[in-house]
Protein backbone atom coordinates (compact mmCIF):
# COMPACT_ATOMS: atom_id res chain seq x y z
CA UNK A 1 20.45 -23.05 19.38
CA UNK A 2 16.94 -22.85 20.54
CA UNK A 3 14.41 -24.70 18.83
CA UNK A 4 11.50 -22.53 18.12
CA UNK A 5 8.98 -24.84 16.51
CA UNK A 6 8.08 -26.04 20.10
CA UNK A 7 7.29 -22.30 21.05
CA UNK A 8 4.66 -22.30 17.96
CA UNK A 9 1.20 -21.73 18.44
CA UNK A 10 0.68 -22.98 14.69
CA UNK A 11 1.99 -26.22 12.62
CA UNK A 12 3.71 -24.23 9.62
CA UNK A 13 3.14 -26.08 6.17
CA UNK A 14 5.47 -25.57 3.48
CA UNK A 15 5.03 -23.68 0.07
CA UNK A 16 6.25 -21.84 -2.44
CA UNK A 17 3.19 -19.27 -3.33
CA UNK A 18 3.78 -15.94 -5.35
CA UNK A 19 2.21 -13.18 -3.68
CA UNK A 20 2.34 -9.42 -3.33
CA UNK A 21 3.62 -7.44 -0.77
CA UNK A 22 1.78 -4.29 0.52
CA UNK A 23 2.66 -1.18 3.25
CA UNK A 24 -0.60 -0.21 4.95
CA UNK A 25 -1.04 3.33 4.14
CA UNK A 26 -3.54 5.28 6.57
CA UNK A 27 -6.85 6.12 4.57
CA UNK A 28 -6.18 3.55 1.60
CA UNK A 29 -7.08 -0.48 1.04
CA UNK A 30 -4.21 -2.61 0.03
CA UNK A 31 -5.59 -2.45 -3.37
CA UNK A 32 -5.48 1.47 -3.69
CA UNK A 33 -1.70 1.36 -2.23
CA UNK A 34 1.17 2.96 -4.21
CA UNK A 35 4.05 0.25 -2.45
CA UNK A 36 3.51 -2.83 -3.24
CA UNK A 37 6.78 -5.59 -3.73
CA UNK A 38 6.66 -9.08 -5.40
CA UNK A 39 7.00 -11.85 -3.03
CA UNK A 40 6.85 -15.61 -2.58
CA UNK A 41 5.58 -16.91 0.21
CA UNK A 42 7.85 -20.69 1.55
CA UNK A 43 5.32 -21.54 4.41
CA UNK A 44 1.96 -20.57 6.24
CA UNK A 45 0.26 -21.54 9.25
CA UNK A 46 -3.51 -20.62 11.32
CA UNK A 47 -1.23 -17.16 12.56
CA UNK A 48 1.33 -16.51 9.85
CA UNK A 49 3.60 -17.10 7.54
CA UNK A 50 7.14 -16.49 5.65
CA UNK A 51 7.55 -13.97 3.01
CA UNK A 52 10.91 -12.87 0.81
CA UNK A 53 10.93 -9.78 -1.27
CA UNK A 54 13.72 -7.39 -2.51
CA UNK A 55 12.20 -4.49 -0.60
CA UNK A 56 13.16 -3.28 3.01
CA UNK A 57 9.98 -3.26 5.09
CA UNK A 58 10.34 -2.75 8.60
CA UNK A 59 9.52 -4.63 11.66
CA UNK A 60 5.80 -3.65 13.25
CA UNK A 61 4.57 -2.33 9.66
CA UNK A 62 1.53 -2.99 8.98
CA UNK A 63 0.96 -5.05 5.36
CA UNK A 64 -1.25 -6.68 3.30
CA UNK A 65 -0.44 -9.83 1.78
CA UNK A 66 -1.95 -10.90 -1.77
CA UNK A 67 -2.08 -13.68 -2.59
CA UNK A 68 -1.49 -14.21 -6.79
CA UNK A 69 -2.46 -17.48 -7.55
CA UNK A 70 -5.96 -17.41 -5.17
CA UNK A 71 -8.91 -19.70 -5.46
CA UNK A 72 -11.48 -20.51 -3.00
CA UNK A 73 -11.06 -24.38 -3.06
CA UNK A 74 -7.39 -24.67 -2.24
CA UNK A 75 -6.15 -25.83 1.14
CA UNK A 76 -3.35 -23.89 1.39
CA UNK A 77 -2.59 -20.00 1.29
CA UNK A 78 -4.16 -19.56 -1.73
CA UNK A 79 -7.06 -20.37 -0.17
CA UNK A 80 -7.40 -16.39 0.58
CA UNK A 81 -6.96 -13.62 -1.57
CA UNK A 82 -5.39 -11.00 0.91
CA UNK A 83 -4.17 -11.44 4.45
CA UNK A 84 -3.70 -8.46 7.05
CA UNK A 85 -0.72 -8.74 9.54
CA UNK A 86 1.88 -7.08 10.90
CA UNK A 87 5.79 -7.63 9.94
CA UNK A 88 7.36 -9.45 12.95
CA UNK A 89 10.70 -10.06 12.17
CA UNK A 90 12.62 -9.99 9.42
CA UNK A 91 16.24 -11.00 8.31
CA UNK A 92 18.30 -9.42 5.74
CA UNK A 93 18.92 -12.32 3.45
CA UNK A 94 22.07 -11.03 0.66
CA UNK A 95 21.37 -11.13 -2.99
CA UNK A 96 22.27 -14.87 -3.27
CA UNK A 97 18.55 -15.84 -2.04
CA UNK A 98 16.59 -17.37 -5.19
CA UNK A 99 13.00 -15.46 -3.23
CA UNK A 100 14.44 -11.83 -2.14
CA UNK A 101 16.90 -10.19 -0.30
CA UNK A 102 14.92 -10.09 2.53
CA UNK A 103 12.76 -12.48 4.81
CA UNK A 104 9.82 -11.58 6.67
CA UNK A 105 7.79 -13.77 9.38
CA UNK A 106 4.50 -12.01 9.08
CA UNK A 107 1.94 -12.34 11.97
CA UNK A 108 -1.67 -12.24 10.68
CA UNK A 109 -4.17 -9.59 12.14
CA UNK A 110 -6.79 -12.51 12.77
CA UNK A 111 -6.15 -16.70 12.95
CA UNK A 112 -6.73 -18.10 9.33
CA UNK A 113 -8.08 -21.43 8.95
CA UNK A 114 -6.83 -23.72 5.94
């Protein structure tokens, strides 16, 4: 098995942060979007970060991440209220997993710093 934190560009940092899911729909903000899924969010880094919802979303969509729990001081992904990316991979997870059915790696639009 290949070991694919040595191919990362970013440290990843573990969490467990509730967020909000959203599709990008052409012409609206992420805050004007009908599709929107609860998430949590298990661990970030400068480019991205893991997300698991109940909701199919597929690979190369554009989304919006929201973050619920945001304040400016934090050091960690709350540190932001919304991120932009694009939906990487993802990995259909069963209905056993505690976070979603699904896991996405999400790929941020622009490096974050923390």
């Amino acid at each position: 098995m290949e070991n694919y934190s040595e191919k990362r560009q970013y440290e990843r940092r573990n969490c467990k942060t509730p967020a909000q899911l959203y599709r990008y729909d052409t012409g609206k903000k992420y805050y004007e979007a009908d599709t929107y899924y609860d998430a949590d969010m298990y661990n970030y880094s400068e480019g991205g970060g893991y997300l698991q919802a109940d909701e199919k979303i597929n690979v190369g969509q554009q989304v919006y991440v929201k973050i619920k729990n945001y304040y400016k001081t934090a050091s960690g992904p709350e540190k932001y209220e919304t991120y932009t990316g694009y939906v990487k991979w993802s990995d259909e997870l069963g209905t056993s997993s505690p976070g979603g059915q699904y896991g996405y790696g999400i790929e941020y639009k622009n490096s974050v710093y923390y």
